[in-house]
N, C-alpha and C. Protein backbone atom coordinates (compact mmCIF):
# COMPACT_ATOMS: atom_id res chain seq x y z
N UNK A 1 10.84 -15.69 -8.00
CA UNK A 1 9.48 -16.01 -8.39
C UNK A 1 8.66 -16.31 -7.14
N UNK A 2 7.35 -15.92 -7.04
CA UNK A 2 6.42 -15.86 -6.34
C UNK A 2 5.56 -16.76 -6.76
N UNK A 3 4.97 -18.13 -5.78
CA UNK A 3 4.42 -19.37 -6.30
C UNK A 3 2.97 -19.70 -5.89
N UNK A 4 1.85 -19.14 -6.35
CA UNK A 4 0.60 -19.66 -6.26
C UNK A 4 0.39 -20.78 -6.37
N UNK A 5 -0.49 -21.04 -5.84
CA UNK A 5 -1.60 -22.65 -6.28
C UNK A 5 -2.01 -22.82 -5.14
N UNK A 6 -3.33 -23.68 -5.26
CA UNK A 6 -3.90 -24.58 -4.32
C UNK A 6 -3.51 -26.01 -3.40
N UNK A 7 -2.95 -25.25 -2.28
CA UNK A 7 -2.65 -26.65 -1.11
C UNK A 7 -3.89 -27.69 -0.38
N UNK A 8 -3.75 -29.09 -1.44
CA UNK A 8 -4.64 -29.95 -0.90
C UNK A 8 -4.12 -30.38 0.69
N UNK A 9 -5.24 -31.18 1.24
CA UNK A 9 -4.72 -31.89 2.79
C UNK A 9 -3.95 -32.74 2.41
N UNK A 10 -3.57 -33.27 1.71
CA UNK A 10 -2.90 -34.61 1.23
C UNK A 10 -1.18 -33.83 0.41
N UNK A 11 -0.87 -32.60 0.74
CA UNK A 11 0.33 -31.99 0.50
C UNK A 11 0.37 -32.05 -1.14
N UNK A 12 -0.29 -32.36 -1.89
CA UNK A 12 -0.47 -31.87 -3.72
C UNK A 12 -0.95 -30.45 -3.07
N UNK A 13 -0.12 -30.18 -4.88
CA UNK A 13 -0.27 -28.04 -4.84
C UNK A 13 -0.93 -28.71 -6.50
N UNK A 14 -2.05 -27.52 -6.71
CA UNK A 14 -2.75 -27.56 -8.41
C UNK A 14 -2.77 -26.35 -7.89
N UNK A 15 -3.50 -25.58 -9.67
CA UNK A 15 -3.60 -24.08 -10.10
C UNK A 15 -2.41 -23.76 -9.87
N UNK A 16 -1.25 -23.97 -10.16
CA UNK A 16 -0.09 -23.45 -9.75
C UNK A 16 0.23 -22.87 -10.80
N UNK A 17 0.49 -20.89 -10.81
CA UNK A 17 1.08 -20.22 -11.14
C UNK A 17 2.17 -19.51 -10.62
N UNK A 18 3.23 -18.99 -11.27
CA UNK A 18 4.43 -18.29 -10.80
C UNK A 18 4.16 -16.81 -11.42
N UNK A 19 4.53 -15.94 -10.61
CA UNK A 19 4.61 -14.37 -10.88
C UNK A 19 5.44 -14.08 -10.29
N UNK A 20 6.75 -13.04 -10.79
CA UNK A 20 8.36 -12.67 -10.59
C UNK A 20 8.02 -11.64 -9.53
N UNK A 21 8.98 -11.42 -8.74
CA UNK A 21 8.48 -10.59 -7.68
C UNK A 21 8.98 -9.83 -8.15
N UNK A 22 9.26 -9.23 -9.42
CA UNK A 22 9.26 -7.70 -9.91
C UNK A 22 8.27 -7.35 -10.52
N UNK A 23 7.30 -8.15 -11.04
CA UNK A 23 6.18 -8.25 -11.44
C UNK A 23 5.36 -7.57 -10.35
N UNK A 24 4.93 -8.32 -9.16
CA UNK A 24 4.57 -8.21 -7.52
C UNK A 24 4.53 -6.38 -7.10
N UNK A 25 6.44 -6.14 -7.21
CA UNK A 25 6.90 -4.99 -7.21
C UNK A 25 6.08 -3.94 -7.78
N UNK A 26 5.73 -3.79 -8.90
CA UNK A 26 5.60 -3.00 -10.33
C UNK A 26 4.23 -2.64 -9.47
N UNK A 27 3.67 -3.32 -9.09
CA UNK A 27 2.04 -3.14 -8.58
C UNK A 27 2.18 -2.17 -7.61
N UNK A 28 1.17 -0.64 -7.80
CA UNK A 28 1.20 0.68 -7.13
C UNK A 28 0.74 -0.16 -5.56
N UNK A 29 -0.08 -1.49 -5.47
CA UNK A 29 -0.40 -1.81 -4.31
C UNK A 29 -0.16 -3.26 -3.56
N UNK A 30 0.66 -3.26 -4.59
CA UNK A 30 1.71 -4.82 -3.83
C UNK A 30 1.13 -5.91 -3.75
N UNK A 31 -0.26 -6.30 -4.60
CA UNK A 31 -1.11 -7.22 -4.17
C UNK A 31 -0.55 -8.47 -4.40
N UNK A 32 -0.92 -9.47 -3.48
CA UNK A 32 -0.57 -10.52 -3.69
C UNK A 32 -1.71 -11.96 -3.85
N UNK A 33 -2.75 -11.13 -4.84
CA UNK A 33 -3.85 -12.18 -5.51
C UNK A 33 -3.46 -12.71 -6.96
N UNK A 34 -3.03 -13.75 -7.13
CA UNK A 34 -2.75 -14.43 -8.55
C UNK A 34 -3.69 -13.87 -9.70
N UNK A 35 -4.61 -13.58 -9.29
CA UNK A 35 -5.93 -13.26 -10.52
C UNK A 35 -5.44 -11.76 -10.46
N UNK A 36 -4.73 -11.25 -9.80
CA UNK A 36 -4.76 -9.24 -9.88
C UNK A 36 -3.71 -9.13 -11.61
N UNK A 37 -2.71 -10.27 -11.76
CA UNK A 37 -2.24 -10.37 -12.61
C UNK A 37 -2.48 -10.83 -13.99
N UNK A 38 -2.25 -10.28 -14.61
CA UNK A 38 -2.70 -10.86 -16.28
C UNK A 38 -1.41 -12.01 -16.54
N UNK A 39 -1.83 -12.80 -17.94
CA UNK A 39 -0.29 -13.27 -17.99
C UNK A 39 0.46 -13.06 -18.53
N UNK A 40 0.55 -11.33 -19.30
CA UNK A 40 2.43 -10.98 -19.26
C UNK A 40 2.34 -10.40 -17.83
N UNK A 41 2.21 -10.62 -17.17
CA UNK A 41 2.55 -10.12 -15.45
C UNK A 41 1.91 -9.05 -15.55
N UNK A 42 1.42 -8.15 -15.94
CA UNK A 42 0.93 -6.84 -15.62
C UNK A 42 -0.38 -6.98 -14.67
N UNK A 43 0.04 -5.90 -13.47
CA UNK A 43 -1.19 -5.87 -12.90
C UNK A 43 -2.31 -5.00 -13.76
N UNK A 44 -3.61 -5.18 -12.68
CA UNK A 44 -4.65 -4.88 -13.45
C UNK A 44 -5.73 -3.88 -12.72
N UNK A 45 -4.54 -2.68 -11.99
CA UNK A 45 -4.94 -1.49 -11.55
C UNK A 45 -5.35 -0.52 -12.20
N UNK A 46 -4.67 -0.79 -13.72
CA UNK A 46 -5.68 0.28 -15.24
C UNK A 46 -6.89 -0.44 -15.33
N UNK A 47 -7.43 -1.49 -15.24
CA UNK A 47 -8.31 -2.33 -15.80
C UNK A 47 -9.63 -1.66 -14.91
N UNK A 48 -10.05 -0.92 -16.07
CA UNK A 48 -11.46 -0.14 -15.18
C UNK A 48 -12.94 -1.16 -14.44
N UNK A 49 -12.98 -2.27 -14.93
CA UNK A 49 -13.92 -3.18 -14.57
C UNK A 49 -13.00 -3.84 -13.06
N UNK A 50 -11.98 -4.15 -13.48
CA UNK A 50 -11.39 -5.12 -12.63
C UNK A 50 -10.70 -3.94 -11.08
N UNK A 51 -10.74 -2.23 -11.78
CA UNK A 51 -10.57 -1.62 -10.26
C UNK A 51 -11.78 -1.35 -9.56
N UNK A 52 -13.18 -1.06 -10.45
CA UNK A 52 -14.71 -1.14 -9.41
C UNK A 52 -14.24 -2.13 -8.67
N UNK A 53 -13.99 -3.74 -8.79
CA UNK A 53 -14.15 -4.56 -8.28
C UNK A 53 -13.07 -4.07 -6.80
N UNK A 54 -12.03 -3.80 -7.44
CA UNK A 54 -11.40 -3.06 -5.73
C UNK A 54 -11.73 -2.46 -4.69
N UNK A 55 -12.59 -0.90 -5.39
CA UNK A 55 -13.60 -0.57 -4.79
C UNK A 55 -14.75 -0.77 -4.08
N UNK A 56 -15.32 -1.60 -4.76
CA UNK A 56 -16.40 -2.03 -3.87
C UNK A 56 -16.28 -3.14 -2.91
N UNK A 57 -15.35 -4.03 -3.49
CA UNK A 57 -14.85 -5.92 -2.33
C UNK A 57 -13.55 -5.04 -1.68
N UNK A 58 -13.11 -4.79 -2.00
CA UNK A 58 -11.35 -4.57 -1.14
C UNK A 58 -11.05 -3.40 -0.52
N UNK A 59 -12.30 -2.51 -0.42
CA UNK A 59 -12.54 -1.32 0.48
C UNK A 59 -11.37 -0.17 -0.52
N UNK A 60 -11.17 -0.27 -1.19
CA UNK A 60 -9.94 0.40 -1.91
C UNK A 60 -11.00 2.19 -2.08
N UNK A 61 -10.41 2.92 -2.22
CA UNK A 61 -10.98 4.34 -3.34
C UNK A 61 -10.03 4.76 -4.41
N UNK A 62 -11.14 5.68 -5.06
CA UNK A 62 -10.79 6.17 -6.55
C UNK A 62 -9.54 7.39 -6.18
N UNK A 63 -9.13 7.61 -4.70
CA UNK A 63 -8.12 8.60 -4.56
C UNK A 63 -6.83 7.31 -4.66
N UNK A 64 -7.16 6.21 -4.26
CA UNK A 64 -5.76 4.71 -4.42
C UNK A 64 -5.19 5.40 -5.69
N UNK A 65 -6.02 5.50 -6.86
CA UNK A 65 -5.51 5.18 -7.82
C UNK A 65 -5.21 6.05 -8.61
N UNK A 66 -5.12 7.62 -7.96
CA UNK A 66 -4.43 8.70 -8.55
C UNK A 66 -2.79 8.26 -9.44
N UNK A 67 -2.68 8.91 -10.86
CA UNK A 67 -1.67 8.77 -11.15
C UNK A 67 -1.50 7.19 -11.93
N UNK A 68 -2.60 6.51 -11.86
CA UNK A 68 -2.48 5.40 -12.77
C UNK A 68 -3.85 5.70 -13.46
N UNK A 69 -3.70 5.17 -14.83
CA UNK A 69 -4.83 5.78 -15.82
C UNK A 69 -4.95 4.62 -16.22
N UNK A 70 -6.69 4.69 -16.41
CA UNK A 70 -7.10 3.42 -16.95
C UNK A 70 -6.83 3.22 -18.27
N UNK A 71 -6.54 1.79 -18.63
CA UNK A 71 -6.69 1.14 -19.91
C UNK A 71 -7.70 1.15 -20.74
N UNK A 72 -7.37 1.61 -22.10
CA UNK A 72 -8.88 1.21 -22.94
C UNK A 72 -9.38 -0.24 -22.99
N UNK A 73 -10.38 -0.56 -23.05
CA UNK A 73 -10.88 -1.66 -23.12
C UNK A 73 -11.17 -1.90 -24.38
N UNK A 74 -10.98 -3.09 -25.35
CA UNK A 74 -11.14 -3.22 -26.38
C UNK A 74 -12.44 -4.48 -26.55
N UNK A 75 -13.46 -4.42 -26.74
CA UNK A 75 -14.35 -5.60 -26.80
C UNK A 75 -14.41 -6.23 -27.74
């Protein structure tokens, strides 16, 4: 397991989530942002809102993501 959260100056950890590093694995781009994950572990490289956001903040392109197909979105 792979252990997020926030390190205060005073050595307390909060927001602390765990994601399995096969979870980590599974990801076409290995990211290691707690929020890239949903919480059954799946990353969120189908997630058509959440890959613009790659694109445009994380310098990523729409050739990254050949071979993974976006998710329908259900509203």
């Amino acid at each position: 397991m792979t252990k997020f959260g926030t390190l205060h100056e005073d050595g307390t950890l909060t927001n602390v989530r765990e994601i399995s590093q096969e979870s980590i694995g599974k990801c076409p781009h290995f990211i290691f942002v707690v929020g890239h994950y949903r919480d059954d572990e799946s990353c969120r490289c189908d997630d058509p809102v959440y890959r613009a956001m790659m694109i445009k903040d994380w310098g990523y392109r729409e050739s990254d993501f050949r071979g993974i197909p976006l998710r329908d979105i259900i509203a």
